[in-house]
N, C-alpha and C. Protein backbone atom coordinates (compact mmCIF):
# COMPACT_ATOMS: atom_id res chain seq x y z
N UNK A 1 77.31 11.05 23.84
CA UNK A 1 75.95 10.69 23.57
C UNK A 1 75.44 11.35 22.29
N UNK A 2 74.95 10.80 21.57
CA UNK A 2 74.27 11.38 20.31
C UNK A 2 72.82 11.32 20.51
N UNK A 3 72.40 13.03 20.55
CA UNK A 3 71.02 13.62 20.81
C UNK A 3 70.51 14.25 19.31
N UNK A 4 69.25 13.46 19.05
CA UNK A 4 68.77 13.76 17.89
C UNK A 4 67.74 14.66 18.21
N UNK A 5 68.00 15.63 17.14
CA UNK A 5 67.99 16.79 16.98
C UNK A 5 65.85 16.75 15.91
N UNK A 6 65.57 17.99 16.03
CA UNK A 6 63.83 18.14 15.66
C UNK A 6 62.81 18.02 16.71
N UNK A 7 61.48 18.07 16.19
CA UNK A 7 60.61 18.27 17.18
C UNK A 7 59.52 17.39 17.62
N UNK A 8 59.09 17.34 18.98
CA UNK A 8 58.71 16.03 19.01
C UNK A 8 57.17 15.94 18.65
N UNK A 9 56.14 14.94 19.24
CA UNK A 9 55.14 14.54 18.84
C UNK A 9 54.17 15.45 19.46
N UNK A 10 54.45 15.98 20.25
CA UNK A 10 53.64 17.08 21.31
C UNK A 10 53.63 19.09 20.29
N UNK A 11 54.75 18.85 19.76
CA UNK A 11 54.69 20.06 19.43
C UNK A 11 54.04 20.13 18.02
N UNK A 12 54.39 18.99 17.17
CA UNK A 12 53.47 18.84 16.13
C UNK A 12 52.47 18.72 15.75
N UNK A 13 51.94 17.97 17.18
CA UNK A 13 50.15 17.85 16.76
C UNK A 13 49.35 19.43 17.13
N UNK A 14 50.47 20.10 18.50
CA UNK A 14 49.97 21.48 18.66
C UNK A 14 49.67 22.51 17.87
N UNK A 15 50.70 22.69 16.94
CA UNK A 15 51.03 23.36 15.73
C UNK A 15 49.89 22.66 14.77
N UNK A 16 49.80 21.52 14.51
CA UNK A 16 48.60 21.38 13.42
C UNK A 16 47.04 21.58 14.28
N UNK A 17 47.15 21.64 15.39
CA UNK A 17 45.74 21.68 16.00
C UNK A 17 45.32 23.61 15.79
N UNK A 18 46.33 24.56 16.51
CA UNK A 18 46.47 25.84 16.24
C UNK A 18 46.17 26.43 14.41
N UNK A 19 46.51 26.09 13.72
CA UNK A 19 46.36 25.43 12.64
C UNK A 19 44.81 25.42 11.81
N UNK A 20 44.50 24.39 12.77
CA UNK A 20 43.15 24.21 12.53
C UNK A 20 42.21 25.43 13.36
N UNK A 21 42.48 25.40 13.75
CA UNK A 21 41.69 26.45 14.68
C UNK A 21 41.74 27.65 13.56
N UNK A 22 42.95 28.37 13.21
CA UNK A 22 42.79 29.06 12.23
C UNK A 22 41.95 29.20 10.86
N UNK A 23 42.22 28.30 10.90
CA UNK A 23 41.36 28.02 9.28
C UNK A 23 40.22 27.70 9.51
N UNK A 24 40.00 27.15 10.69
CA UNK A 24 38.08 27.21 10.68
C UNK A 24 37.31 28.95 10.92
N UNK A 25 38.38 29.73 11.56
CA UNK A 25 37.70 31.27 12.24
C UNK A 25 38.11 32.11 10.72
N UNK A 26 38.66 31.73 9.63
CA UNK A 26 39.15 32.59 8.69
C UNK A 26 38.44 32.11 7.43
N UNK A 27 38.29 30.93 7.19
CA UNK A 27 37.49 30.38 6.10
C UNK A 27 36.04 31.11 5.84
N UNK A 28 35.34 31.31 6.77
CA UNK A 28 34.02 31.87 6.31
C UNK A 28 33.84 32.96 6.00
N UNK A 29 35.41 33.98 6.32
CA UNK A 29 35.44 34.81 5.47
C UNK A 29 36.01 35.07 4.17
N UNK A 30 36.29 34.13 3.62
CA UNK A 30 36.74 33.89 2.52
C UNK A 30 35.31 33.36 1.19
N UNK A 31 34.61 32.81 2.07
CA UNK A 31 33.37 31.57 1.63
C UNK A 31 32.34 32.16 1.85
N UNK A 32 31.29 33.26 0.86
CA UNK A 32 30.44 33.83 1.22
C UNK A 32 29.36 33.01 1.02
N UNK A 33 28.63 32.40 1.31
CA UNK A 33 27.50 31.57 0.63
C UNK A 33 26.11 32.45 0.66
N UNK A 34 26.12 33.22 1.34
CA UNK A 34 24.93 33.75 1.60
C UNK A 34 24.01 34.32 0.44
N UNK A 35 24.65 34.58 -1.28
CA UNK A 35 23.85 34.86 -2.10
C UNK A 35 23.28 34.11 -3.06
N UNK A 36 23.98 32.18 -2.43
CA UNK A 36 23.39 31.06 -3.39
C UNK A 36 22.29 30.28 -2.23
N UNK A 37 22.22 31.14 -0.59
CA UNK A 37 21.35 30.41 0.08
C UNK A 37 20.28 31.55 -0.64
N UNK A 38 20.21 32.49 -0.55
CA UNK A 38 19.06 33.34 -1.20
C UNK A 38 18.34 32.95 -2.77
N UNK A 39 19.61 32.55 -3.57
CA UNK A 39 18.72 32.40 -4.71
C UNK A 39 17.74 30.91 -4.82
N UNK A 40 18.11 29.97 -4.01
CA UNK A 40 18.11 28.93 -3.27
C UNK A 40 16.35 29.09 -3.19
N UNK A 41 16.86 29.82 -1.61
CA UNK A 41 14.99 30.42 -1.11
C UNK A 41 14.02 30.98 -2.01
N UNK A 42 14.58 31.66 -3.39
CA UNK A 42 13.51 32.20 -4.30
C UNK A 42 13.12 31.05 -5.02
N UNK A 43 14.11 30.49 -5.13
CA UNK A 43 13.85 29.41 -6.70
C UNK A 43 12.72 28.32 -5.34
N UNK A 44 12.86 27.86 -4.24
CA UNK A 44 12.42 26.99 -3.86
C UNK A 44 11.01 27.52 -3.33
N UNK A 45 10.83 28.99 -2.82
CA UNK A 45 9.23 30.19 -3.18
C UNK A 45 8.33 29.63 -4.14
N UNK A 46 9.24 29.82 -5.61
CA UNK A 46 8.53 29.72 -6.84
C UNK A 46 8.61 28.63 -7.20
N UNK A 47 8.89 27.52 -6.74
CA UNK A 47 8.89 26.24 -6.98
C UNK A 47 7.33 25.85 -6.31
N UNK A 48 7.18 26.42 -5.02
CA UNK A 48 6.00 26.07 -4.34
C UNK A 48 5.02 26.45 -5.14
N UNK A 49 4.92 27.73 -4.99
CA UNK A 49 3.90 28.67 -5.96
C UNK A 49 3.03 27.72 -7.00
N UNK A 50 4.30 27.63 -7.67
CA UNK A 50 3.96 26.61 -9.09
C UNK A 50 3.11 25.36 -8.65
N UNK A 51 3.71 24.52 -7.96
CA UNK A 51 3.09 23.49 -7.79
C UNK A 51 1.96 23.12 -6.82
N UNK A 52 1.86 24.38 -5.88
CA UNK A 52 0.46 24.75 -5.35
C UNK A 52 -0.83 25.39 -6.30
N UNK A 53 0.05 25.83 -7.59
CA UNK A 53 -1.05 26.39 -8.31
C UNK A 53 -2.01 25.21 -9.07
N UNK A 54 -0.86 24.12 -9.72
CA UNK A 54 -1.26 23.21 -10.49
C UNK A 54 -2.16 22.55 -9.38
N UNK A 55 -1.98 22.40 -8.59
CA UNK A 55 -3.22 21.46 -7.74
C UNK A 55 -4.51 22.51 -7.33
N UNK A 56 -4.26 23.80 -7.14
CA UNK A 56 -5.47 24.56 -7.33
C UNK A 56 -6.39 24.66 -8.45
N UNK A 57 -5.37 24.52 -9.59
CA UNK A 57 -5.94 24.24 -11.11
C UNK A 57 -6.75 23.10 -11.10
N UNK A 58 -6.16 22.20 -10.81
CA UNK A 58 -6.66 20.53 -11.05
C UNK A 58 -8.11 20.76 -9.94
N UNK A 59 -8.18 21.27 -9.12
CA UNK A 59 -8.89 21.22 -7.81
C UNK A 59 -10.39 21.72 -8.70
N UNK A 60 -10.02 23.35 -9.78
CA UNK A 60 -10.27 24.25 -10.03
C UNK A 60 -12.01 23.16 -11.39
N UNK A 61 -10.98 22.40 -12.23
CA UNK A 61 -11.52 21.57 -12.84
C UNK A 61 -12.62 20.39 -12.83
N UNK A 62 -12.00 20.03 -11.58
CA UNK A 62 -12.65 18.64 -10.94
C UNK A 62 -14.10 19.52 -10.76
N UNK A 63 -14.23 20.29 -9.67
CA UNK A 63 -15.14 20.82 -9.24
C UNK A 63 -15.93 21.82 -10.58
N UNK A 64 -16.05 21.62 -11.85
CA UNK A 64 -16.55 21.77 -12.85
C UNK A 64 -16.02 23.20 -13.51
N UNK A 65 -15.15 23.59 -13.36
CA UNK A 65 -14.61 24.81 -13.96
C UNK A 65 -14.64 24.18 -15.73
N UNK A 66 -14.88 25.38 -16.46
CA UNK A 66 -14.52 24.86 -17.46
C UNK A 66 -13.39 25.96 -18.37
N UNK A 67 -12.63 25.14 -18.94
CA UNK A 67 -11.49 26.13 -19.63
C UNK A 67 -11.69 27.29 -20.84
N UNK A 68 -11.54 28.31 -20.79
CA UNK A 68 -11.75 29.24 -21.68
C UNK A 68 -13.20 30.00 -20.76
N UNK A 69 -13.39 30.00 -20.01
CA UNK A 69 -14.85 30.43 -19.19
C UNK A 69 -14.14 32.13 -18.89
N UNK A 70 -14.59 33.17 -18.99
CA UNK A 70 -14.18 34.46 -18.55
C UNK A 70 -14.43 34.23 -16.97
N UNK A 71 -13.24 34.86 -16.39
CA UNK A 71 -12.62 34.45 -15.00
C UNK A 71 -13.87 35.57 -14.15
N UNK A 72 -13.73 36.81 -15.06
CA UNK A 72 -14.87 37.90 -14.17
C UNK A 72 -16.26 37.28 -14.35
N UNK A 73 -16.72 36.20 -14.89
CA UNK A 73 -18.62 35.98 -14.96
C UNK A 73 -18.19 34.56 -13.93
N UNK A 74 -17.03 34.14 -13.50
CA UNK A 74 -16.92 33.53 -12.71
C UNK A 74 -17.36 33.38 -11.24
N UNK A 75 -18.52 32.55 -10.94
CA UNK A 75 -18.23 32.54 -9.21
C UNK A 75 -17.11 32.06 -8.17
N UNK A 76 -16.90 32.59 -7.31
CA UNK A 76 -15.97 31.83 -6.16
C UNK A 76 -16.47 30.04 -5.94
N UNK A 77 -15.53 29.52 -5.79
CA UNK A 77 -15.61 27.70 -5.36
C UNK A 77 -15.01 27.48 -4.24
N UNK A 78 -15.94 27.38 -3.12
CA UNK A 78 -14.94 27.19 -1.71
C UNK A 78 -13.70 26.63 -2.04
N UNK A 79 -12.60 26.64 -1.45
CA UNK A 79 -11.49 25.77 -1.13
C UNK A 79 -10.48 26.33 -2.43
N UNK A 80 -10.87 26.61 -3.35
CA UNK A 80 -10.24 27.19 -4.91
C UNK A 80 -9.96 28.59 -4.58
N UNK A 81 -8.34 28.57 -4.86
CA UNK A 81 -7.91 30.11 -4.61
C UNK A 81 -8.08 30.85 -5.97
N UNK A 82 -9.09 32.24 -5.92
CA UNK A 82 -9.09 32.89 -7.15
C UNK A 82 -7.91 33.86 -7.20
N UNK A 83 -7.62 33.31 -8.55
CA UNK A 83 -6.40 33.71 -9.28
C UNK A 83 -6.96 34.97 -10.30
N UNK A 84 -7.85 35.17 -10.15
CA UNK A 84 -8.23 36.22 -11.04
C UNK A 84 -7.13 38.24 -11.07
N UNK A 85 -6.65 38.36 -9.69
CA UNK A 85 -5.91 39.56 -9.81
C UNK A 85 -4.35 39.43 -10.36
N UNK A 86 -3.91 37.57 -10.15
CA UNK A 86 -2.71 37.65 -11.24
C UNK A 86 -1.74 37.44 -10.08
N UNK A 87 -0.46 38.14 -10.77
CA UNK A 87 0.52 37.85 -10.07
C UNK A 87 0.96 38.81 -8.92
N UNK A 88 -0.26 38.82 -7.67
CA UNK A 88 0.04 39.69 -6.59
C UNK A 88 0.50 38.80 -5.46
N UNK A 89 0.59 39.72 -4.07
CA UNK A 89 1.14 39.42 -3.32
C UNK A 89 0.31 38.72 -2.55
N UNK A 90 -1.00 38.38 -2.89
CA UNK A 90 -2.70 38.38 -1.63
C UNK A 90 -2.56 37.32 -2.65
N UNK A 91 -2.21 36.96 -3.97
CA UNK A 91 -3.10 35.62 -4.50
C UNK A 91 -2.07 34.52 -4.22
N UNK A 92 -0.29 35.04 -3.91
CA UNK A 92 0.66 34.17 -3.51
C UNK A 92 0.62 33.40 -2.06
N UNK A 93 0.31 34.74 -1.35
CA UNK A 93 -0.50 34.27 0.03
C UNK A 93 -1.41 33.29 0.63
N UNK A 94 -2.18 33.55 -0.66
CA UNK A 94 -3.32 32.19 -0.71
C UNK A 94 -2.96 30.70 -1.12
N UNK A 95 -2.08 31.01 -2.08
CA UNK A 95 -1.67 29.67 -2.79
C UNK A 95 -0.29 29.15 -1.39
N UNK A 96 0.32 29.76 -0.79
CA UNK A 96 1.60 29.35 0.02
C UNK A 96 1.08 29.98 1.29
N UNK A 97 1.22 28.94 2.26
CA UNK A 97 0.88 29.21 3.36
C UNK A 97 2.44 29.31 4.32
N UNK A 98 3.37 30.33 5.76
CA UNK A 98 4.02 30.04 6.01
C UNK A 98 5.17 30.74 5.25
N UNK A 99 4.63 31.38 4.19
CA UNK A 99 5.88 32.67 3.41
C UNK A 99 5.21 33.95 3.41
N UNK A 100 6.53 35.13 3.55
CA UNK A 100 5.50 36.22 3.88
C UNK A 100 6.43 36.95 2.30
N UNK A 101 4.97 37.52 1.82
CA UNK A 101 5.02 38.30 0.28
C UNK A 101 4.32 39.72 1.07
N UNK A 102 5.24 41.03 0.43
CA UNK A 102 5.03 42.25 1.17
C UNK A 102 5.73 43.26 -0.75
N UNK A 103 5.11 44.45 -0.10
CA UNK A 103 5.91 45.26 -1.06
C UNK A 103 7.24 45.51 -1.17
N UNK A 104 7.72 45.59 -2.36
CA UNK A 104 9.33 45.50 -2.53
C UNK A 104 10.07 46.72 -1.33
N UNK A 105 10.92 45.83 -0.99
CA UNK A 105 11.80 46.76 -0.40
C UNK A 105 11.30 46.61 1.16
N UNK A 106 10.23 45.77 1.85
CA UNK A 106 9.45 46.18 3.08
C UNK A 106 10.41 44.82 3.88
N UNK A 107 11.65 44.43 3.67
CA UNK A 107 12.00 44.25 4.83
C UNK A 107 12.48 42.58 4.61
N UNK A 108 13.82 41.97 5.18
CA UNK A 108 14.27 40.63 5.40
C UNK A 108 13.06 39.39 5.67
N UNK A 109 13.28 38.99 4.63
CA UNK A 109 12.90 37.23 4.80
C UNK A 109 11.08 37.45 3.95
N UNK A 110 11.08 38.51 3.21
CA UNK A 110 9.76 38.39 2.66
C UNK A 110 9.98 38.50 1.09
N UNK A 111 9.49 38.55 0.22
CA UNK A 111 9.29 38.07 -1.03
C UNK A 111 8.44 39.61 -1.55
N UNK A 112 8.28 39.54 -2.90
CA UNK A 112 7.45 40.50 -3.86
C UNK A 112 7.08 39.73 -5.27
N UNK A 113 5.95 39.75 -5.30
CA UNK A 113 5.79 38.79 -6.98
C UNK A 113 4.83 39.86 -7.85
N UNK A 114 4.88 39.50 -9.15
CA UNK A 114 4.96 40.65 -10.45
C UNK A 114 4.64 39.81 -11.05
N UNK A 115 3.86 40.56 -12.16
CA UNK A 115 3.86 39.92 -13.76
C UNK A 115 2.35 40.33 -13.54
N UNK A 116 1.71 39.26 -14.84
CA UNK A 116 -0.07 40.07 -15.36
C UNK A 116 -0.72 38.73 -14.88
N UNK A 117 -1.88 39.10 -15.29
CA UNK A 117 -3.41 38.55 -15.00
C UNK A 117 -3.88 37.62 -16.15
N UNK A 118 -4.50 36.71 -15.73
CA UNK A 118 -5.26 35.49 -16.41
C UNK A 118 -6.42 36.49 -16.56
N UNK A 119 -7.20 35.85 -18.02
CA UNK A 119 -8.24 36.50 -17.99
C UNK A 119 -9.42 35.76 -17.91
N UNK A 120 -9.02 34.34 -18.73
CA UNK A 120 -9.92 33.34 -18.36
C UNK A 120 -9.20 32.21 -18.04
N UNK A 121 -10.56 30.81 -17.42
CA UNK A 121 -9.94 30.04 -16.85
C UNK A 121 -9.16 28.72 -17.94
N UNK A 122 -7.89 28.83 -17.05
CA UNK A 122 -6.80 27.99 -18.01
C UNK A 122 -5.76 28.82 -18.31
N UNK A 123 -6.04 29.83 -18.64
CA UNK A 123 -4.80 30.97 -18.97
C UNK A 123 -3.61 31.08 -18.05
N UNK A 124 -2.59 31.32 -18.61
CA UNK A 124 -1.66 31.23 -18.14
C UNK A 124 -0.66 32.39 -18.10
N UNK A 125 0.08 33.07 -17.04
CA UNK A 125 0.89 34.14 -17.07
C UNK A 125 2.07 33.56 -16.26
N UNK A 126 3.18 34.45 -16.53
CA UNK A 126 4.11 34.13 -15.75
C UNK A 126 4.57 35.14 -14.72
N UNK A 127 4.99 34.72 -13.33
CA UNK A 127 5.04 35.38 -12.32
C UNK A 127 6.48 35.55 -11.69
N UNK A 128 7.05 36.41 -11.59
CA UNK A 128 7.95 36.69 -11.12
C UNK A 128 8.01 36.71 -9.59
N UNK A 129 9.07 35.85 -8.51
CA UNK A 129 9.31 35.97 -7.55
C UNK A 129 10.45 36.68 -6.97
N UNK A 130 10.33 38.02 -6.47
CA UNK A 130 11.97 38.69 -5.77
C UNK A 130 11.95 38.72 -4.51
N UNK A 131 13.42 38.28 -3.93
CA UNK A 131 13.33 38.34 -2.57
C UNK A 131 13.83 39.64 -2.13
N UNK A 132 13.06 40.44 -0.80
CA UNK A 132 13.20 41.18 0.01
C UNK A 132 14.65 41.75 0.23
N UNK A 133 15.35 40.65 0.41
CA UNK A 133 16.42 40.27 1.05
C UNK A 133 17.59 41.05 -0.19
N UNK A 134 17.22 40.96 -1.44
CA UNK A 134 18.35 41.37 -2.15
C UNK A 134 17.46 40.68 -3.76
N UNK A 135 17.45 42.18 -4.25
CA UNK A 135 16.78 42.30 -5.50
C UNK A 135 16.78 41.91 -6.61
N UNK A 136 18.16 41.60 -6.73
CA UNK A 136 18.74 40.20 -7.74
C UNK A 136 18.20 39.09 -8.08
N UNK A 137 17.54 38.75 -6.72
CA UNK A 137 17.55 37.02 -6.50
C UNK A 137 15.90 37.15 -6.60
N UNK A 138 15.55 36.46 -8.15
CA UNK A 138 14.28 36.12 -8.77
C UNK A 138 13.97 34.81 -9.01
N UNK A 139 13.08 34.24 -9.01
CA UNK A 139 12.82 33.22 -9.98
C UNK A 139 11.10 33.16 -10.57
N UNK A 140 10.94 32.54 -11.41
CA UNK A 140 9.73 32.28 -12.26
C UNK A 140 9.02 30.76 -11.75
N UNK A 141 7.48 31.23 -12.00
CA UNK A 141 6.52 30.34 -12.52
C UNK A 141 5.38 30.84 -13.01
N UNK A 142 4.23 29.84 -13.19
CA UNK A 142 3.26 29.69 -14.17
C UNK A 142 2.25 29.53 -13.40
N UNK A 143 1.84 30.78 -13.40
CA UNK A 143 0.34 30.65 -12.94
C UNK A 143 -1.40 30.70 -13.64
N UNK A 144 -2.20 29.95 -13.00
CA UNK A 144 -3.30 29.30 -14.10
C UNK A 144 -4.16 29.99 -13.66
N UNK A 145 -5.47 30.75 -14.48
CA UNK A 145 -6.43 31.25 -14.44
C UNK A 145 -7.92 30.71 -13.70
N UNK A 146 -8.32 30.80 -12.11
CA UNK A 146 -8.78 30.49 -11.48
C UNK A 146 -9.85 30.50 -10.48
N UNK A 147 -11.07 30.33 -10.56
CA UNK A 147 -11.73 31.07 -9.62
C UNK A 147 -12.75 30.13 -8.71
């Protein structure tokens, strides 16, 4: 009788299933993603920032602001977040609802923002966003002089 010789269909799919199993429990340590989900979360922070500001701006206008006006002889305008202290953590607060901004270093999943002060309305500074999480991971926007 001639018995052919190798392995059959049972042991091959075992071996590629074992296989797989491996490479799914070993891959994620190979695959760190965790410092492009962070820069990710800053850039998409200061993405908000920004574009919550421009509609505070626009908001800021409609309701008769006028540009070049000194921000301190300024009154408050319900509903208009004053931007007058700049790039803190209380005026990011206001503009983004649902993100928490704290002093550097105070802890996972919160933010710190930097930079200067508008002096009048229209002015423009730029604001630095760092995450909590790992000090590296910044990003920028443009914030408008507001009250």
């Amino acid at each position: 009788m001639n018995r052919a010789s190798g392995f059959t269909l049972i042991e091959l799919v075992m071996v590629i299933v074992i296989l797989g199993i491996l490479a799914a429990t070993a891959l994620p340590k190979f695959i760190d993603t965790t410092g492009e989900a962070r820069t990710a979360a800053v850039s998409g922070i200061a993405g908000g920032l920004g574009s919550s500001n421009a509609v505070n701006y626009a908001g800021s206008l409609a309701k008769g602001r006028v540009v070049g006006a000194v921000l301190a002889s300024e009154t408050a305008i319900t509903g208009i977040t004053d931007t007058t202290a700049g790039c803190t953590n209380t005026v990011a607060g206001n503009l983004v609802d649902g993100t928490s901004f704290a002093a550097a270093g105070s802890g996972s999943g919160t933010y710190v923002l930097s930079g200067g002060s508008p002096t009048n309305v229209g002015d423009t500074v730029t604001c630095t966003v760092t995450s909590n999480d790992d000090n590296t991971k910044t990003a920028t926007f443009v914030l408008t002089g507001t009250k």
